[in-house]
N, C-alpha and C. Protein backbone atom coordinates (compact mmCIF):
# COMPACT_ATOMS: atom_id res chain seq x y z
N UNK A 1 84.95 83.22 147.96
CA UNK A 1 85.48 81.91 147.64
C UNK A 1 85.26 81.66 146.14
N UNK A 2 86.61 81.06 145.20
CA UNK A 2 86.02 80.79 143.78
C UNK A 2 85.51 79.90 143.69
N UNK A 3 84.96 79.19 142.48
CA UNK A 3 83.99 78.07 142.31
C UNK A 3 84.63 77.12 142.48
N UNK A 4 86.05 76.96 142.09
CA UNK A 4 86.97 75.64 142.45
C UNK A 4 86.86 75.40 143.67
N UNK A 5 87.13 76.17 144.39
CA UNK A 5 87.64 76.08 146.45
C UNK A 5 86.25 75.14 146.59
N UNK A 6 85.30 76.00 146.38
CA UNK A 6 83.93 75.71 146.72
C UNK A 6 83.36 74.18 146.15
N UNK A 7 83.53 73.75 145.27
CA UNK A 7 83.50 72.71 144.29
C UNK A 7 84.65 71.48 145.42
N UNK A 8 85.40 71.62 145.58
CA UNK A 8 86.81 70.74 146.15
C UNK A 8 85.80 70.76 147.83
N UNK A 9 85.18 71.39 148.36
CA UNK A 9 84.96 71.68 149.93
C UNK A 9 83.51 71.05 149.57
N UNK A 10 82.65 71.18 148.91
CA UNK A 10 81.93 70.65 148.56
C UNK A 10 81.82 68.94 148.27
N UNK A 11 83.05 68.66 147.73
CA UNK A 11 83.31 66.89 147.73
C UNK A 11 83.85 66.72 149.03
N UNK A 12 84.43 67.49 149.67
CA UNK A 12 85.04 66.54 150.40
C UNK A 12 84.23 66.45 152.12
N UNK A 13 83.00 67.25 151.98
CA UNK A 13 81.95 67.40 152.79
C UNK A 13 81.20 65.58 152.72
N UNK A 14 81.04 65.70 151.31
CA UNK A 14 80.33 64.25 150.62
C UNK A 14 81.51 63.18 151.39
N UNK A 15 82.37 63.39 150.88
CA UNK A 15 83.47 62.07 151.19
C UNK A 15 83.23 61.59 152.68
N UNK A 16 83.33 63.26 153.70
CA UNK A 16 83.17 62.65 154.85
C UNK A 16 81.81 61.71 154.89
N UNK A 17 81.10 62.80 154.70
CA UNK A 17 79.53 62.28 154.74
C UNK A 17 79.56 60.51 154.43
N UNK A 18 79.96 60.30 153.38
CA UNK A 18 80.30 58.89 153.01
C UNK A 18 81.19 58.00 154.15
N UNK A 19 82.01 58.63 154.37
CA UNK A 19 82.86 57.74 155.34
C UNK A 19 81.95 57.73 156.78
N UNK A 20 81.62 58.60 156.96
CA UNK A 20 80.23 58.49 158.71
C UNK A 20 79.84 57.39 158.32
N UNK A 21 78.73 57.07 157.20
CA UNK A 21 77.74 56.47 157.38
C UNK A 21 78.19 54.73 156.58
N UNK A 22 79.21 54.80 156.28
CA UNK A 22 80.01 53.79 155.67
C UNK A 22 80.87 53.09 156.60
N UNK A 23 81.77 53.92 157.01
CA UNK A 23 82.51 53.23 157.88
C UNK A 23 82.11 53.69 159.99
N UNK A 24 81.97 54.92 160.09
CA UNK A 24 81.83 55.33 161.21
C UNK A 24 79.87 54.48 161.74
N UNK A 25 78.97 54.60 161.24
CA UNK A 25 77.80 54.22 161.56
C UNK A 25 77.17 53.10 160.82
N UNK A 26 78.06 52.24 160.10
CA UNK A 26 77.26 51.21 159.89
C UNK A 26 76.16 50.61 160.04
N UNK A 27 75.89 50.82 161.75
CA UNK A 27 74.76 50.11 162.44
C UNK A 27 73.30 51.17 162.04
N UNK A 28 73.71 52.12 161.62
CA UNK A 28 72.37 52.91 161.09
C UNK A 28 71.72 52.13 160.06
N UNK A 29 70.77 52.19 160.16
CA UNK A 29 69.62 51.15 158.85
C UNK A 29 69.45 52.39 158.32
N UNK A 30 69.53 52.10 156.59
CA UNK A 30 68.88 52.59 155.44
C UNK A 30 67.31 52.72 155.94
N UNK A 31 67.06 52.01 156.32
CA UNK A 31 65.16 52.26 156.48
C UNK A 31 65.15 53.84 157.74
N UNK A 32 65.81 53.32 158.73
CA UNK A 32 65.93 54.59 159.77
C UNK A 32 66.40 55.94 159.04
N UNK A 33 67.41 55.87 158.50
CA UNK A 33 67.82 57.48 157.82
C UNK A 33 66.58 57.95 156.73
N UNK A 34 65.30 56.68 156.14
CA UNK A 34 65.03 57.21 155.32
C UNK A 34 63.51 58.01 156.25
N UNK A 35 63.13 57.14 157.23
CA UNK A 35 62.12 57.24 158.07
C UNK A 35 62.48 58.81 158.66
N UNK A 36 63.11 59.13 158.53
CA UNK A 36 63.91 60.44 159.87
C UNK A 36 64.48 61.30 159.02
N UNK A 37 64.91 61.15 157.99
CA UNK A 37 65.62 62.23 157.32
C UNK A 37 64.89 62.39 156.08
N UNK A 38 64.63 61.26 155.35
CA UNK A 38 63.43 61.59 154.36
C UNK A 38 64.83 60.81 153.29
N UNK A 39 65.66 60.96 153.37
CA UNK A 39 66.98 59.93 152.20
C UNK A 39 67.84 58.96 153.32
N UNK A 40 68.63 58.04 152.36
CA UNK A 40 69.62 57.22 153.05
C UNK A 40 70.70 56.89 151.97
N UNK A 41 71.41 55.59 151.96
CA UNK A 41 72.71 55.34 151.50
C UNK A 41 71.90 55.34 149.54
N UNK A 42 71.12 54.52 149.75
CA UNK A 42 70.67 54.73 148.49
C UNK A 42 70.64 55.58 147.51
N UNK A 43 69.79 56.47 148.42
CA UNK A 43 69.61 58.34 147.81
C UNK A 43 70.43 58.90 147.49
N UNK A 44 72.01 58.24 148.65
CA UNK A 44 73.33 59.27 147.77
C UNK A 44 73.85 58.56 146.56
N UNK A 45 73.82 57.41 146.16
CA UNK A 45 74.14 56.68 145.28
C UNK A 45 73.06 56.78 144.06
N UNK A 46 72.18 57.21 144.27
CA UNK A 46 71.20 57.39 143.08
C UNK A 46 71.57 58.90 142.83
N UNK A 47 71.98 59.84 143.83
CA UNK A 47 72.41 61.16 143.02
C UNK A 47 73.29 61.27 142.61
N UNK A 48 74.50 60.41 143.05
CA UNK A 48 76.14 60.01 142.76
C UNK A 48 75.62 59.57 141.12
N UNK A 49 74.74 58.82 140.54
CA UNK A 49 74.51 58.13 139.39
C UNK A 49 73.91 59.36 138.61
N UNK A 50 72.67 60.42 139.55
CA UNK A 50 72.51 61.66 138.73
C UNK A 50 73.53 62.29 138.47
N UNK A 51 74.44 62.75 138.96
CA UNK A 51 75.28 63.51 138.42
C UNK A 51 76.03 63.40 137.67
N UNK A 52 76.56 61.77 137.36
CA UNK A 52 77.02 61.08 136.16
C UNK A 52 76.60 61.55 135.27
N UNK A 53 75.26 61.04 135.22
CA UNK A 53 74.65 60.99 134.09
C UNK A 53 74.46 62.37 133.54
N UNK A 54 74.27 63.78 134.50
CA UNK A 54 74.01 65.40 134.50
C UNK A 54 75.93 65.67 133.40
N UNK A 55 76.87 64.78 133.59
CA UNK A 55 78.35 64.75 132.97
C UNK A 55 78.26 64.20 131.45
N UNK A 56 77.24 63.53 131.36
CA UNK A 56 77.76 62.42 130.12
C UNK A 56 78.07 60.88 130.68
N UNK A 57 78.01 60.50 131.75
CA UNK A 57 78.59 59.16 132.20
C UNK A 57 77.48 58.80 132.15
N UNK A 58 77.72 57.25 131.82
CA UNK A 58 75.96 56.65 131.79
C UNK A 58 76.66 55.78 133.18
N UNK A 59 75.60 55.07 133.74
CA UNK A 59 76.06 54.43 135.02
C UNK A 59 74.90 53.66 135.39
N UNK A 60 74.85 52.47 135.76
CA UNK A 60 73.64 51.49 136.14
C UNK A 60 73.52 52.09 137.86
N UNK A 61 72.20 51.68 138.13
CA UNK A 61 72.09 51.52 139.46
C UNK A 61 73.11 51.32 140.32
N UNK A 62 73.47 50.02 140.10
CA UNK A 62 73.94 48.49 140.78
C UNK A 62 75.64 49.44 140.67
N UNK A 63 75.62 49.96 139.80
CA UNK A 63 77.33 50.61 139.14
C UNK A 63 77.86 51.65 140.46
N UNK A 64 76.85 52.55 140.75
CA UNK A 64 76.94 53.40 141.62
C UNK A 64 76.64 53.34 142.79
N UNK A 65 75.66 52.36 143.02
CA UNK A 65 75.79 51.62 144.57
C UNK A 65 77.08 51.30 144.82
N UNK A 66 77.69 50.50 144.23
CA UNK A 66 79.14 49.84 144.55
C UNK A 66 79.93 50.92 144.71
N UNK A 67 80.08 52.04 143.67
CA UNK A 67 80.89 53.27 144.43
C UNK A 67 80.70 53.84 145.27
N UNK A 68 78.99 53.87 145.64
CA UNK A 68 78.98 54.76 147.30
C UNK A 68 79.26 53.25 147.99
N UNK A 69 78.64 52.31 148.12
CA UNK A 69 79.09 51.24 149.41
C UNK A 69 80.87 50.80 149.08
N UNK A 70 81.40 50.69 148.09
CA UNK A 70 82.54 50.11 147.99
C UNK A 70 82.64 48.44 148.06
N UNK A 71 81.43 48.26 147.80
CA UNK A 71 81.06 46.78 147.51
C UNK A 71 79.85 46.22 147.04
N UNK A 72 79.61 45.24 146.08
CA UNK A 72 78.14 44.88 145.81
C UNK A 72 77.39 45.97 147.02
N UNK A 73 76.04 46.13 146.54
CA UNK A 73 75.10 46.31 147.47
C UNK A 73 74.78 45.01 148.58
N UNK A 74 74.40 44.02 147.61
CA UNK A 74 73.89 42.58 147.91
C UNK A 74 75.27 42.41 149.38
N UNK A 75 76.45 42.52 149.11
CA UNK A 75 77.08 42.09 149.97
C UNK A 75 77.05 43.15 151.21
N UNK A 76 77.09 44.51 150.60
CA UNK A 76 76.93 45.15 152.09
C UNK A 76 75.76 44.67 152.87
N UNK A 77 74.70 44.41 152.27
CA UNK A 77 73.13 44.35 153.04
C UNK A 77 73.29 43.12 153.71
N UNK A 78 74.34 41.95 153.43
CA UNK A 78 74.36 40.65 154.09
C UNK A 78 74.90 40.67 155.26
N UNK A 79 76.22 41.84 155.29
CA UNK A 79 76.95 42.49 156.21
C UNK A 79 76.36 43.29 157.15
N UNK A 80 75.59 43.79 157.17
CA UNK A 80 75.07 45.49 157.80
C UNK A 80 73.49 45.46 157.92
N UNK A 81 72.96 45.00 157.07
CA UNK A 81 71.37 45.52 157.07
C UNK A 81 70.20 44.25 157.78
N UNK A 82 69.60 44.93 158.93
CA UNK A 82 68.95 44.14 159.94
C UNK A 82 67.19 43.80 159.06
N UNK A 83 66.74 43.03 159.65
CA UNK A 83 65.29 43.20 158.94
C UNK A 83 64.33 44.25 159.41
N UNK A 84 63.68 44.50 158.81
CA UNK A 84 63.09 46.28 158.99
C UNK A 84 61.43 45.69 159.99
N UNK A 85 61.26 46.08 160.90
CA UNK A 85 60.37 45.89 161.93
C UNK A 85 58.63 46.05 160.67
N UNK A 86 57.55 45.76 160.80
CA UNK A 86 56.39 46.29 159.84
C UNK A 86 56.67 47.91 160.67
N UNK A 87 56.26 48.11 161.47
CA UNK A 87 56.62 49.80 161.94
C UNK A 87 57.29 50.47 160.61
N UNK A 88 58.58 49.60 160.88
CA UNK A 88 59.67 50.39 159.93
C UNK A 88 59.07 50.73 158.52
N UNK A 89 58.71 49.71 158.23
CA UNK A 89 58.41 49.23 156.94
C UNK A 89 56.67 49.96 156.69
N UNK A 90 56.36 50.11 157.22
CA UNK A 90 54.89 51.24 157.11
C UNK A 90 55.29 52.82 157.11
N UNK A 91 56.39 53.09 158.12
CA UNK A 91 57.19 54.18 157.83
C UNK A 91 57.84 54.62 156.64
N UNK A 92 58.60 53.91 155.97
CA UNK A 92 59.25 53.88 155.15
C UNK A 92 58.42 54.23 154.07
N UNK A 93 57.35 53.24 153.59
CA UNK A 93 55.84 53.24 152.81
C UNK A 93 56.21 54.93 152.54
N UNK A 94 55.04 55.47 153.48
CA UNK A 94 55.33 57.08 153.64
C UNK A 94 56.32 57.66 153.27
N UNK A 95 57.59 57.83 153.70
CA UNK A 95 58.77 58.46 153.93
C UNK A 95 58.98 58.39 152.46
N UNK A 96 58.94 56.91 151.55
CA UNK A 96 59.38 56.89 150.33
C UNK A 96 58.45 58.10 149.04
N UNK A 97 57.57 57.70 150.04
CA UNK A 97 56.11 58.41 148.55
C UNK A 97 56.32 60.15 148.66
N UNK A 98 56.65 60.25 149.61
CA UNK A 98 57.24 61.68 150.02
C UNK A 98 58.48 62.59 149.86
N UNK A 99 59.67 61.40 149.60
CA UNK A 99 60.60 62.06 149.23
C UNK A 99 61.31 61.54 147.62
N UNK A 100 60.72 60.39 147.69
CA UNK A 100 61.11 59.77 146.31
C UNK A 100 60.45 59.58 145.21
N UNK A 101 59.37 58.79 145.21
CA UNK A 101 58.01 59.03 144.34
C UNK A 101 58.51 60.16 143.55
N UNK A 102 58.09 59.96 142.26
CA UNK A 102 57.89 61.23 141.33
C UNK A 102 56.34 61.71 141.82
N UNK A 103 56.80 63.34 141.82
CA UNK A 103 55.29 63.96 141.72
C UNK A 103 54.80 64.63 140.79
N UNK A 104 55.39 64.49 139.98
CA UNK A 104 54.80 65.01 138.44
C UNK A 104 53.94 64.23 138.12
């Protein structure tokens, strides 16, 4: 396979990926994907903003949230996001220091 094919199959893996958890699973909480998988909607939008930035694009947070959600953050979370149980939220604690935390 050349690097193009691979590059094009490669986005459009993401796109789906984006559309599951965007439009197909909504009801999944950011706290649950991060508790269980170790990332969530965030994580792709903060690498969506790395890779900008890996181009030359500078890009805010808030800039690239809106391109992975397709709307404010603030408004998806008013829409979609439940309050996180302390469980969750002691989970998460962990889950974050583990996959996000800098360890340098």
């Amino acid at each position: 396979m050349d690097d193009q094919t691979r590059i094009e199959i490669e986005a459009a893996a993401f796109r789906r990926l984006r559309q599951h958890l965007m439009d197909d699973r909504q009801d999944v909480q950011n706290i649950d994907m991060m508790n269980l998988a170790g990332f969530c909607r965030n994580c792709l939008s903060r690498w969506y903003q790395e890779a900008a930035a890996e181009k030359g694009i500078e890009m805010s947070k808030e800039a690239a949230r809106e391109v992975y959600y397709g709307m404010p953050y603030d408004d998806w979370k008013t829409q979609n996001q439940t309050a996180a149980s302390p469980e969750q939220q002691a989970a998460f604690e962990k889950a974050f220091k583990e996959n996000v935390t800098d360890k340098s």
